[in-house]
Each structure stands twice: as C-alpha cells, then as structure tokens.
C-alpha atoms as a PDB file:
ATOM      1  CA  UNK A   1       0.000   0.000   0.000  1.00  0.00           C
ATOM      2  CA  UNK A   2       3.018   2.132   0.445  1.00  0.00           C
ATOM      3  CA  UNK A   3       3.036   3.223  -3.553  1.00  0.00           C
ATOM      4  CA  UNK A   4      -0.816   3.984  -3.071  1.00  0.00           C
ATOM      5  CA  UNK A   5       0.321   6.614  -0.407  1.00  0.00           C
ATOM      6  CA  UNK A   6       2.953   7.591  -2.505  1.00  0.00           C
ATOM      7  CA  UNK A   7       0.311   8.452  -4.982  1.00  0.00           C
ATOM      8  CA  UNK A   8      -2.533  10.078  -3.203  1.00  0.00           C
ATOM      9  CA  UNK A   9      -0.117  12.654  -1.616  1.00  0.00           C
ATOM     10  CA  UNK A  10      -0.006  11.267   2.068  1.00  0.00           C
ATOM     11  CA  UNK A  11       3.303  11.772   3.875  1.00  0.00           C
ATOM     12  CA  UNK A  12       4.926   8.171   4.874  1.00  0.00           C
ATOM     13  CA  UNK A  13       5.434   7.522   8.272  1.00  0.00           C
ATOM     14  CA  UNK A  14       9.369   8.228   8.480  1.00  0.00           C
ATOM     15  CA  UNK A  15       8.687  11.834   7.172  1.00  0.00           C
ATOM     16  CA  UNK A  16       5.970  12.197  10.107  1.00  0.00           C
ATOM     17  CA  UNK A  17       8.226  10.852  12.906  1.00  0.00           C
ATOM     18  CA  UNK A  18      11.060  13.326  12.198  1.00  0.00           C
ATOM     19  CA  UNK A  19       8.949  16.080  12.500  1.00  0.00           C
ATOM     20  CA  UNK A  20       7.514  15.033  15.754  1.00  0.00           C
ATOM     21  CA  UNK A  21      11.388  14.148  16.594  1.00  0.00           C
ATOM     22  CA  UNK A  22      12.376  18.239  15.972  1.00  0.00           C
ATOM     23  CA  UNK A  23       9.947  19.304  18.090  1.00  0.00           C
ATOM     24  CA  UNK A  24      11.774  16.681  21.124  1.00  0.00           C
ATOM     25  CA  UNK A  25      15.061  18.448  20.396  1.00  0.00           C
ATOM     26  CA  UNK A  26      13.793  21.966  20.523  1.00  0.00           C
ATOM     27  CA  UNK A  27      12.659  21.210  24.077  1.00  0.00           C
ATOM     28  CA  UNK A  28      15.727  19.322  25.128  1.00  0.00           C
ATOM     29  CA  UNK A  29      18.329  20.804  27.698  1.00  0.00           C
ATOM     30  CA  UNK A  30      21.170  19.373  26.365  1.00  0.00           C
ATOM     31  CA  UNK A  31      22.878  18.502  29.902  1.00  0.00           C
ATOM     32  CA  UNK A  32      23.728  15.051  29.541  1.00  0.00           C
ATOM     33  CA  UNK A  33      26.101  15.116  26.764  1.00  0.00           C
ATOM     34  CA  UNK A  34      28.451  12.195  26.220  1.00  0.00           C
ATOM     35  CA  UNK A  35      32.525  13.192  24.784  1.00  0.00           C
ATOM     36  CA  UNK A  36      33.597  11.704  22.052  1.00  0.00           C
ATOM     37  CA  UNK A  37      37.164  10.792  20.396  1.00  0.00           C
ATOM     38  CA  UNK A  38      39.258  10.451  18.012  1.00  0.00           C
ATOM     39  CA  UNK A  39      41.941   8.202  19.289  1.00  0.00           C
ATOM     40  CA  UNK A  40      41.659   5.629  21.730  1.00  0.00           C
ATOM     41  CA  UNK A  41      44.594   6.899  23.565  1.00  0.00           C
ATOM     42  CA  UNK A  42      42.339   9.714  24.171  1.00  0.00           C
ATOM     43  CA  UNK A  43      39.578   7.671  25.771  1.00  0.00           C
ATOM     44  CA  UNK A  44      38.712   9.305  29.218  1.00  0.00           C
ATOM     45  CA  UNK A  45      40.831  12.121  29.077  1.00  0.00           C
ATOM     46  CA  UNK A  46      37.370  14.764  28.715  1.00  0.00           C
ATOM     47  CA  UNK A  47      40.419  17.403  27.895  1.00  0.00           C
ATOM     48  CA  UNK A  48      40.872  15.456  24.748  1.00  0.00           C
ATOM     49  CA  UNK A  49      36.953  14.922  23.403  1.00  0.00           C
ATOM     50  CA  UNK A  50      36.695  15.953  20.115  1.00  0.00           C
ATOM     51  CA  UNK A  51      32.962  16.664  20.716  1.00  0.00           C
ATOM     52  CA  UNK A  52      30.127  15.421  22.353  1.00  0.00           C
ATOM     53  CA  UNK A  53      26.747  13.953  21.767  1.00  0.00           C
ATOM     54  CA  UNK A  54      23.087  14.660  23.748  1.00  0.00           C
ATOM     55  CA  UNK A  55      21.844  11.722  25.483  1.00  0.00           C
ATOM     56  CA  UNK A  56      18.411  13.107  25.206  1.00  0.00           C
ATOM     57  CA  UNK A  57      18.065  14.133  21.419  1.00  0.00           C
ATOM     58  CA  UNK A  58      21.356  12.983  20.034  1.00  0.00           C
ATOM     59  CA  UNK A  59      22.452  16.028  18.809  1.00  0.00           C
ATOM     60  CA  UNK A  60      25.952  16.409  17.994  1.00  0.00           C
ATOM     61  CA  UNK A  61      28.054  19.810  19.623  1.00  0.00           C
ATOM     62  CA  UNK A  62      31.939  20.717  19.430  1.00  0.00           C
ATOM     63  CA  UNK A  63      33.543  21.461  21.826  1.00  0.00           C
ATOM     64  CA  UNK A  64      33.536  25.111  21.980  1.00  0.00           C
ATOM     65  CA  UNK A  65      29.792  24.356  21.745  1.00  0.00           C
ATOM     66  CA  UNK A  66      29.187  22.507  24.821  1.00  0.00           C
ATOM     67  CA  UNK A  67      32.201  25.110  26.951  1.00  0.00           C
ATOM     68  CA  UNK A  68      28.963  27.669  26.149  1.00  0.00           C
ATOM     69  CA  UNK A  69      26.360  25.170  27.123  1.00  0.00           C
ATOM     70  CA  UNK A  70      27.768  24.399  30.571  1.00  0.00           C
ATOM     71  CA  UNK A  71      28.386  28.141  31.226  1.00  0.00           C
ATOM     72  CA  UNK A  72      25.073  28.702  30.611  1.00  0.00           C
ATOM     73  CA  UNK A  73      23.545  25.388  32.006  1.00  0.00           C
ATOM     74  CA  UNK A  74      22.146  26.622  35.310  1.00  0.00           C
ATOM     75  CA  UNK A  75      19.974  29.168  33.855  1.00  0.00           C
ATOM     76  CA  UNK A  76      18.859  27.677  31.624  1.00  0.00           C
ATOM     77  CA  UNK A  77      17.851  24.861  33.737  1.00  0.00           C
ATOM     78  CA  UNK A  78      15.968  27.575  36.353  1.00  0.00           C
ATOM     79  CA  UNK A  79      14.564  29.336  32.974  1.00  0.00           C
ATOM     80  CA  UNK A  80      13.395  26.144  31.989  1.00  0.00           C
ATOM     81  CA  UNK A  81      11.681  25.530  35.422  1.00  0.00           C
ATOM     82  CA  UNK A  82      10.442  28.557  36.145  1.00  0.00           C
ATOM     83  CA  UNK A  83       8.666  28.946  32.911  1.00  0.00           C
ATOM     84  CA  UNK A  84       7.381  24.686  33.410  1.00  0.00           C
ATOM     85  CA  UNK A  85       4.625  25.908  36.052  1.00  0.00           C
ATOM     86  CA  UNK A  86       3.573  28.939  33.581  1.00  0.00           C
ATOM     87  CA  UNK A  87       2.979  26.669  30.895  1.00  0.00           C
ATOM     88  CA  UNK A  88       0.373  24.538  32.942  1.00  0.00           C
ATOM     89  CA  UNK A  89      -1.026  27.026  34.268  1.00  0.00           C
ATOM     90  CA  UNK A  90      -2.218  28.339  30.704  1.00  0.00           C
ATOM     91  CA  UNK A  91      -3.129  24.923  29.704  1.00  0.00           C
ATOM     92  CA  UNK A  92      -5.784  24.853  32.620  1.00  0.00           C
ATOM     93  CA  UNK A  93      -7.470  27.566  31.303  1.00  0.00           C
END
C-alpha cells in the first residue's frame, strides 16, 4: 500500500516521525552530553573529546559548543523551570 500513499499525496510515516522528533530536540536541555574521540589513547581524558553527543536528542556539539552550554547550564535549567509551572497554568485555562 506504500506506492498507493505515494500516490494520493499522504506523507509516509518516516517523514511524520522526524517532525515530531524536531519538536523533542527543541525542548531538550542538552545537559547530559556524552565526549567523544578520536583516538583511543584519548579515551577518558574529557580534555581530549573531540565533541560530544546529547543523550536526550542525540544532537551532535563541538567542543567550543558545549564550553557555552555548561556556562550557561544553570539558567537555563531555572529558565526552563520557572517557565514549566507557567505553561500549565495556561493549559488549565
């Protein structure tokens, strides 16, 4: 039925999932980011990650990327939060 779809102008499913997938990584933190490297001498040595990946939506950052990130982590976190009991609030109405 797949080259019916095609046909009749309905989006397949993959096409529909990664749009419901950017919406996850516009809301995501980004505070549990794994390093990653490019020689296994390098393993565990964070001063030697040639970037890092989100746990939570797998986005990739560089380095310099995630130095900003962590500056700004705890406000973001508290803007985050803050703003959390706002948005419920509306949705009650």
């Amino acid at each position: 039925m797949g080259l019916l779809d095609g046909l009749f102008g309905k989006k397949p499913k993959v096409e529909q999932s990664r749009s419901e997938s950017s919406t996850a990584v516009a809301e995501c933190p980004h505070v549990l980011l794994s390093p990653r490297w490019d020689n296994v001498n390098d393993i565990g040595h964070e001063d030697r990650a040639t970037g890092y990946v989100c746990n939570g939506c797998n986005t990739s950052f560089t380095t310099d990327e995630v130095a900003r990130l962590r500056a700004t982590e705890k406000e973001r976190l508290e803007n985050d939060l803050s703003a959390e009991p706002q948005a419920h609030a509306e949705e009650r109405r």
